[in-house]
Protein backbone atom coordinates (compact mmCIF):
# COMPACT_ATOMS: atom_id res chain seq x y z
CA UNK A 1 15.71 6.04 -18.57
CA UNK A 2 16.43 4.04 -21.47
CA UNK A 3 13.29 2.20 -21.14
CA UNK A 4 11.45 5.59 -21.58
CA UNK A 5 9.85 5.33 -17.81
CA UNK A 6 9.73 8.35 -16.06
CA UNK A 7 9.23 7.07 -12.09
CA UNK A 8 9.99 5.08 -9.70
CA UNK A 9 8.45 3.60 -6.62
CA UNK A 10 11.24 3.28 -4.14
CA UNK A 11 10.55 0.99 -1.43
CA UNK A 12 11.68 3.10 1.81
CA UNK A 13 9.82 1.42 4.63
CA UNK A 14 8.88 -2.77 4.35
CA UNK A 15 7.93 -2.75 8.11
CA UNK A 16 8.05 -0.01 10.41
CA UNK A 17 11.79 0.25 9.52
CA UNK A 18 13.91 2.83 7.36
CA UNK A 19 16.09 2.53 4.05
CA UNK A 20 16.90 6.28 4.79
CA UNK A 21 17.92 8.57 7.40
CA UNK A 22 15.22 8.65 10.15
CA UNK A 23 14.84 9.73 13.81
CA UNK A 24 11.79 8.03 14.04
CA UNK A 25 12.46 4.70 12.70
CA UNK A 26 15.64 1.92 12.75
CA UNK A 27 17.82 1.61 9.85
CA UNK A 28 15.82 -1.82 8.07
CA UNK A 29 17.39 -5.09 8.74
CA UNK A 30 16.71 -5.50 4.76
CA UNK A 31 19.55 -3.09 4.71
CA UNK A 32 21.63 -3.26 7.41
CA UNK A 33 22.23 -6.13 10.00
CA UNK A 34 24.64 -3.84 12.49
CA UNK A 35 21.76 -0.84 12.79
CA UNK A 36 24.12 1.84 10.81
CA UNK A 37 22.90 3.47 8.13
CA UNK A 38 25.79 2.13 5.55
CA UNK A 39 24.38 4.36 2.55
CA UNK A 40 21.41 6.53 2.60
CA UNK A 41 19.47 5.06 -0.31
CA UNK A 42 16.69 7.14 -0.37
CA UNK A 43 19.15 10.63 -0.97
CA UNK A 44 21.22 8.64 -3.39
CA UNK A 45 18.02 7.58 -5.50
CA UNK A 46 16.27 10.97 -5.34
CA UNK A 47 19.62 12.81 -6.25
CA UNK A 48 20.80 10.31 -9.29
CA UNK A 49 17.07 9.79 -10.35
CA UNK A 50 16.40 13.16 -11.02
CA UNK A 51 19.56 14.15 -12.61
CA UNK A 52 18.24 11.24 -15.08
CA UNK A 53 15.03 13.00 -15.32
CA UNK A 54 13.36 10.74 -12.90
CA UNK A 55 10.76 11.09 -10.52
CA UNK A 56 10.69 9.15 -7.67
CA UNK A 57 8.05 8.17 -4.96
CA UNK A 58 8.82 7.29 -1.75
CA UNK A 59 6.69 3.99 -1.50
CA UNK A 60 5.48 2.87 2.55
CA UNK A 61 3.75 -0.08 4.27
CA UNK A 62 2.66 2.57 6.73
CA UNK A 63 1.25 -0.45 9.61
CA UNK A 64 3.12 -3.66 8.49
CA UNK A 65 5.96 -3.62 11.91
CA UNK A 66 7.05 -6.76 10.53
CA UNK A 67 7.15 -9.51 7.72
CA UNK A 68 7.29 -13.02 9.11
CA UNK A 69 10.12 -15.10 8.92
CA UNK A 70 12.96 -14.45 10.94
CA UNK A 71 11.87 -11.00 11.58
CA UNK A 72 8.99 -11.99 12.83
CA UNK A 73 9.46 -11.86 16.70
CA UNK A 74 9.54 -8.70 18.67
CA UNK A 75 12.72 -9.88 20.18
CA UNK A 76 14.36 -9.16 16.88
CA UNK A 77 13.14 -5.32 16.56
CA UNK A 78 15.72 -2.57 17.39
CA UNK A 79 16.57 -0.67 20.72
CA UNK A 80 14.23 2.46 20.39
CA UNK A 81 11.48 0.78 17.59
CA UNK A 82 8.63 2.51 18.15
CA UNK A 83 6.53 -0.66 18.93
CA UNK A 84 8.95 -2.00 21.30
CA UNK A 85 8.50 1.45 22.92
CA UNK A 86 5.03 1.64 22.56
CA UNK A 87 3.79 -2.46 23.00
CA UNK A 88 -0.03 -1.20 23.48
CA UNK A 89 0.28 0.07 19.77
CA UNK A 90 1.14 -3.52 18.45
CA UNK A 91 -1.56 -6.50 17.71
CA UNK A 92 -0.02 -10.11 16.64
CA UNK A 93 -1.72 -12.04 14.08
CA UNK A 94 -2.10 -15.41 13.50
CA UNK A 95 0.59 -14.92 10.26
CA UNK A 96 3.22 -14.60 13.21
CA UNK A 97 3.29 -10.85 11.99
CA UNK A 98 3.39 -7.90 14.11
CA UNK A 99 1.17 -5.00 13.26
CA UNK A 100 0.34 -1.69 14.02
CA UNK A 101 -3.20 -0.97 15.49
CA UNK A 102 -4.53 1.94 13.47
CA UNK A 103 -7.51 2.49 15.68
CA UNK A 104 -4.91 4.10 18.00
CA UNK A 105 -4.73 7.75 17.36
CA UNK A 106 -1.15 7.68 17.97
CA UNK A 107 -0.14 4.97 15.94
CA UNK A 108 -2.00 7.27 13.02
CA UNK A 109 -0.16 10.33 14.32
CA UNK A 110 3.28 8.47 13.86
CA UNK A 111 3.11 7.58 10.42
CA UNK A 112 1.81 11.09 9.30
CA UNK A 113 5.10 12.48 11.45
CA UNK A 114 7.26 9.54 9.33
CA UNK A 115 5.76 10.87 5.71
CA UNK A 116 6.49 14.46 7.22
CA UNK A 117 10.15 13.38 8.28
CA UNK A 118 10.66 12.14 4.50
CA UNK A 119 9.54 15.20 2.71
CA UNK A 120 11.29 17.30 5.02
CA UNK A 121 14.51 15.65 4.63
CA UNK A 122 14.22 14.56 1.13
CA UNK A 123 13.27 15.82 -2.62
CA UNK A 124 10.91 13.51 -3.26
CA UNK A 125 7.99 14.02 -5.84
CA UNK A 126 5.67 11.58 -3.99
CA UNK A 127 4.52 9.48 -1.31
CA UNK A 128 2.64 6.49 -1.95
CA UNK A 129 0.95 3.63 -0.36
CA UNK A 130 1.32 -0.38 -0.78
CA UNK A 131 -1.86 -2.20 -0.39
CA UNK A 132 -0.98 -3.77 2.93
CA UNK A 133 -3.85 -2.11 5.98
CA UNK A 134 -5.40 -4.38 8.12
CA UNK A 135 -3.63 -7.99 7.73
CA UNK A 136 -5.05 -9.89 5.03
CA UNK A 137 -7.59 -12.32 6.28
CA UNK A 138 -6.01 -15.92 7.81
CA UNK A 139 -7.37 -19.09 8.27
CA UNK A 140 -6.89 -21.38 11.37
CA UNK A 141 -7.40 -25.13 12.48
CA UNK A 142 -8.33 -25.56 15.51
CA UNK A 143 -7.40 -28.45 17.71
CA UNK A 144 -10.61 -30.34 16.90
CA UNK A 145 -10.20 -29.85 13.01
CA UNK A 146 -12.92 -26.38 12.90
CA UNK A 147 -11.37 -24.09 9.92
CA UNK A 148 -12.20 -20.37 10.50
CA UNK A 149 -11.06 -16.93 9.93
CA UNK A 150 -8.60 -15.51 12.65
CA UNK A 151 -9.83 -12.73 15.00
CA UNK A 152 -7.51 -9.50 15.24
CA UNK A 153 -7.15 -8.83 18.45
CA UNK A 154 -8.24 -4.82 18.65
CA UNK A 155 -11.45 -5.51 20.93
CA UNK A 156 -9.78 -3.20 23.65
CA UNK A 157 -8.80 -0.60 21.15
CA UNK A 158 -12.54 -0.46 19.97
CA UNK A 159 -14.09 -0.77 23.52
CA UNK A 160 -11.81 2.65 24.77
CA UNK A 161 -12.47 4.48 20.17
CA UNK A 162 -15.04 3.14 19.29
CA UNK A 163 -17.78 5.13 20.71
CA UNK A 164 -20.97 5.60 18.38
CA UNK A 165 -19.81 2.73 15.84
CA UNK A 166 -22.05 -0.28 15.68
CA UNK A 167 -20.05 -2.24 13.88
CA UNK A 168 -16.27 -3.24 14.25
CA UNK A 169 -15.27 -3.05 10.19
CA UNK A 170 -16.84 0.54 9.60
CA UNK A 171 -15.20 1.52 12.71
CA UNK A 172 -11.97 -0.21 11.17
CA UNK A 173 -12.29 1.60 7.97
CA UNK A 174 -12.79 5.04 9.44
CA UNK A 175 -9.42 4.55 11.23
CA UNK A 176 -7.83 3.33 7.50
CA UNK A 177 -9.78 6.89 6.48
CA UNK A 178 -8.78 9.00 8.86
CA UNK A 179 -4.98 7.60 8.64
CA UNK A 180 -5.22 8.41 4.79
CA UNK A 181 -6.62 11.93 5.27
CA UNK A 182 -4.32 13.08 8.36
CA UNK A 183 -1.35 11.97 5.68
CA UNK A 184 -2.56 13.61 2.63
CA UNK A 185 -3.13 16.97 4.59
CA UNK A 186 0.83 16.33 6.21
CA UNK A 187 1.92 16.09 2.41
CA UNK A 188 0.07 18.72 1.58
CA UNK A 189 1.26 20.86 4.41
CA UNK A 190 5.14 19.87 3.95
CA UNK A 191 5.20 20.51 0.00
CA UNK A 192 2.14 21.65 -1.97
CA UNK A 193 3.86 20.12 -5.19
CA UNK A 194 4.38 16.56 -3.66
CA UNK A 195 1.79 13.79 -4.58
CA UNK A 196 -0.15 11.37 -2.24
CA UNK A 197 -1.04 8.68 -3.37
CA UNK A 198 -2.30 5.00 -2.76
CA UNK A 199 -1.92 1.34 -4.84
CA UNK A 200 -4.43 -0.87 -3.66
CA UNK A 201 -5.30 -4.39 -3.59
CA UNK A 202 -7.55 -4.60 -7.78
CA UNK A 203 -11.06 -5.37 -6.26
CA UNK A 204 -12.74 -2.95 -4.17
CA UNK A 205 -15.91 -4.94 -3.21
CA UNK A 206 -16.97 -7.65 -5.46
CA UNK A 207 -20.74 -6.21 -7.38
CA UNK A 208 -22.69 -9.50 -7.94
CA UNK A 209 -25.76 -8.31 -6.22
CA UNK A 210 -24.30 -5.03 -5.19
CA UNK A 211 -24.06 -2.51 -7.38
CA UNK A 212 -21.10 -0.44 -6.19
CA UNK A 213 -19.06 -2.95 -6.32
CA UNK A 214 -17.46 -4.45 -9.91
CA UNK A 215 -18.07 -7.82 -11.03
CA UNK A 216 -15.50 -10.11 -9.99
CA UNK A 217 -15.09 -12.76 -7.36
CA UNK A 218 -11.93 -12.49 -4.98
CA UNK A 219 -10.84 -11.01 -1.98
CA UNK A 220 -12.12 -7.72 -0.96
CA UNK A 221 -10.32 -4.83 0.10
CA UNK A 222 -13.61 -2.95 1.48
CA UNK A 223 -14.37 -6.10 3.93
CA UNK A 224 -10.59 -8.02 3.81
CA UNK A 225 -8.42 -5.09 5.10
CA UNK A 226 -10.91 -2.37 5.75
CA UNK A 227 -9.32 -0.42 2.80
CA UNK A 228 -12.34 2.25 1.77
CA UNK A 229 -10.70 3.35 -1.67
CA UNK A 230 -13.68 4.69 -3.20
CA UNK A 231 -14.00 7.23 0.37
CA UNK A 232 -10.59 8.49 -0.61
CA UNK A 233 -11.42 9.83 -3.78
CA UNK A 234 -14.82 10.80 -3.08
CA UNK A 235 -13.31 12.79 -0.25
CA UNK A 236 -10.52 13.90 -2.41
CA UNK A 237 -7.72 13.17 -0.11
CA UNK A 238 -5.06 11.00 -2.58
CA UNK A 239 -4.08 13.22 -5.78
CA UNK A 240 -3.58 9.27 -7.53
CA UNK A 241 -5.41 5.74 -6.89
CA UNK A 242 -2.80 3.20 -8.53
CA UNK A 243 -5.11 0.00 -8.51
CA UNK A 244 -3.19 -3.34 -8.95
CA UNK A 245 -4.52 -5.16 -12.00
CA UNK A 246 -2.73 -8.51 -11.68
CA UNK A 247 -4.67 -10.33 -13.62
CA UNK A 248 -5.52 -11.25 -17.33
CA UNK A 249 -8.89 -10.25 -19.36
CA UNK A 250 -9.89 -13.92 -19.67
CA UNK A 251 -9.19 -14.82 -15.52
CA UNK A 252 -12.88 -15.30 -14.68
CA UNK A 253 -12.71 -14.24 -11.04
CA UNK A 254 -11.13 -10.62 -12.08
CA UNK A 255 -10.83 -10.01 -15.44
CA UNK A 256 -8.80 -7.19 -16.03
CA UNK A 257 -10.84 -4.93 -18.67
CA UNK A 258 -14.01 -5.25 -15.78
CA UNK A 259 -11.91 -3.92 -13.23
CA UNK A 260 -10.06 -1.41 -15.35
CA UNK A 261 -13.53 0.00 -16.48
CA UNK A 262 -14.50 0.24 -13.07
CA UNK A 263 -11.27 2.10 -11.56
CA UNK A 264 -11.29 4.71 -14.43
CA UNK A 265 -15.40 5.19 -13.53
CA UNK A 266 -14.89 6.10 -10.23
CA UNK A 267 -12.31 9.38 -10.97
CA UNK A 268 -14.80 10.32 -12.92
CA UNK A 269 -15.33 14.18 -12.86
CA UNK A 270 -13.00 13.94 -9.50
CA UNK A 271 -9.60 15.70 -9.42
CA UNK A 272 -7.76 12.06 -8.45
CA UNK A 273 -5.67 10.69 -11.13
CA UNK A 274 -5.93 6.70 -12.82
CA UNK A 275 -2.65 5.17 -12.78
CA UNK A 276 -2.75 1.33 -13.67
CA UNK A 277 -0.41 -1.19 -11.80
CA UNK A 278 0.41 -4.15 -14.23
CA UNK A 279 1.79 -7.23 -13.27
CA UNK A 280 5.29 -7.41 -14.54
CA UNK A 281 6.88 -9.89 -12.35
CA UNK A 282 4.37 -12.25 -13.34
CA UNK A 283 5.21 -11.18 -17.30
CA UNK A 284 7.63 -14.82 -17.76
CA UNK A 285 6.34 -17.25 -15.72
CA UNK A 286 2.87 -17.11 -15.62
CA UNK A 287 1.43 -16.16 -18.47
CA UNK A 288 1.37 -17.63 -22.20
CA UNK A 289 2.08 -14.57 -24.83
CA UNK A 290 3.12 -12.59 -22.28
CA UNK A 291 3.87 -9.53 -24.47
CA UNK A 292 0.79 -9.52 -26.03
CA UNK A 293 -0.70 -9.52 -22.94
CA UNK A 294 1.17 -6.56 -21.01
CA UNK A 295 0.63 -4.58 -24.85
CA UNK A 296 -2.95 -5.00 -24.70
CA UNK A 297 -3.23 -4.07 -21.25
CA UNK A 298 -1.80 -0.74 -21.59
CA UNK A 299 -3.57 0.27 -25.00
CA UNK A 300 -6.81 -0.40 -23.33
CA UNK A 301 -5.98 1.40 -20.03
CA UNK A 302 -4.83 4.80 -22.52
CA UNK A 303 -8.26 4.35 -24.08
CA UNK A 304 -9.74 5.57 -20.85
CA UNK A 305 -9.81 9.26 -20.27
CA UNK A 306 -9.23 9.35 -16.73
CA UNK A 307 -5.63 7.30 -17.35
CA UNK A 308 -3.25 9.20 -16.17
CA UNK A 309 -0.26 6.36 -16.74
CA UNK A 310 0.90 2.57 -16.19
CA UNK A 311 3.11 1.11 -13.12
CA UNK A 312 4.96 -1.90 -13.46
CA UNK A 313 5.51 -3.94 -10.98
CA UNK A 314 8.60 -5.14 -9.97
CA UNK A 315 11.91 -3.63 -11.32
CA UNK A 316 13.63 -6.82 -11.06
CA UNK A 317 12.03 -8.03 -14.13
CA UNK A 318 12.65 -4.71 -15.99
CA UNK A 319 16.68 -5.09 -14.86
CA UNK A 320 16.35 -8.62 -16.12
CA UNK A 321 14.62 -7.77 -19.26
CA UNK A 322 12.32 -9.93 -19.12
């Protein structure tokens, strides 16, 4: 409030886990080691956030079951966790990290019930997406020295859906599609007034030699993670597309400006809103003139008439005044 923002993103689910109340997820380990719900975070954000005037955003990595580390192995997941249940929903990647398989209807059918559970339960004024899908792409050694890209194992998931679909990725990204839609319409259905939206990874497919795409070089959230943005707001299933823009204007791979134009091009005469994700926790360490930079970036996102508004990201550096 005194820094003039007016919402926040609240982290309520890292990996298949809950910093709230929930009969259909455990309590998060990020939060509590025992499995008791010691404070219901999400009710205590929502309730003192708004009496500030704040919105807040319930913010999900909807397939992510878990983050590597120590909490890596199914042996640590909770008595009842729906993967432990459900094993047949759950594909291990060569990160060590345990993920949901969103070519299973189910597995699609149980986050929409988890958004549903939130809005139900909670006054929130918005869902919304991280950028994490499919895993991002990995690369192995194998014993002989040979570097490639590891496989993730859904071949039996696509031989018993994947009927009609040639290829493996479009068949991936429908499943990413259809997750997105079957949420938006549970939103929808739960609280008219509540906003869906999603924050994905800056570059949408890179457009050297393809127009669609914008110019830049990096990773690709079309081809990487199977993350269709551009079907989401054609088929007008998010109400906001909150790109993350972590980069400066002079980075040559993905200069900020290209990619901004691009974002606010493709809302274009749609009814999704522009919101721009700047990079605040990298505001002190990795930039030189770091407040010129972050000032710049916002006055030339506002010059675009689809900009709706700007998300910073992380509120550690906004507590630490960075």
């Amino acid at each position: 409030a005194e820094l003039g923002l007016n919402t926040i993103y609240f982290q309520v689910r890292p990996c298949a886990d809950a910093l709230y109340d929930s009969k259909l997820f455990p309590v998060s380990a990020f939060l509590s080691q025992s499995g008791e719900l010691p404070l219901d975070t999400l009710e205590y954000m929502v309730e003192t956030a708004h009496k500030a005037g704040i919105a807040v955003h319930a913010w999900l990595n909807p397939l992510r079951v878990t983050t590597g580390g120590s909490l890596s192995n199914r042996d640590t997941l909770r008595e009842g966790h729906p993967a432990l249940e459900h094993p047949e929903w759950v594909v291990e990647y060569a990160d060590g990290k345990l993920y949901f398989d969103c070519g299973v209807p189910a597995v699609r059918e149980l986050i929409a019930a988890g958004v549903q559970e939130i809005i139900e339960n909670y006054d929130v004024d918005g869902i919304v997406f991280d950028d994490y899908f499919y895993p991002y792409p990995k690369t192995v050694t194998d014993e002989d020295g040979t570097s490639s890209i590891a496989v993730f194992a859904d071949e039996a998931t696509f031989s018993e859906y994947g009927e009609g679909y040639e290829d493996m990725g479009d068949w991936r990204r429908d499943n990413v599609n259809s997750m997105i839609k079957l949420v938006y319409d549970t939103v929808k259905k739960a609280d008219k007034k509540c906003l869906f939206g999603v924050a994905p990874f800056g570059i949408w497919k890179n457009g050297y030699g393809d127009e669609s795409g914008s110019e830049t070089r990096g990773a690709q959230s079309y081809s990487d993670i199977y993350c269709d943005t551009l079907a989401w707001i054609r088929g007008g299933y998010i109400d906001y597309v909150a790109p993350q823009i972590y980069w400066r204007t002079v980075d040559s791979a993905a200069p900020y400006d290209i990619l901004c134009d691009w974002w606010a091009q493709q809302v274009e005469d749609t009814d999704v809103r522009l919101l721009i994700c700047h990079a605040a926790y990298r505001y002190e360490s990795d930039w030189e003139n770091p407040q010129g930079i972050m000032t710049e970036q916002v006055a030339y996102a506002k010059e675009k008439a689809a900009y709706s508004g700007s998300v910073f990201y992380g509120y550690d550096e906004l507590r630490q005044n960075s």
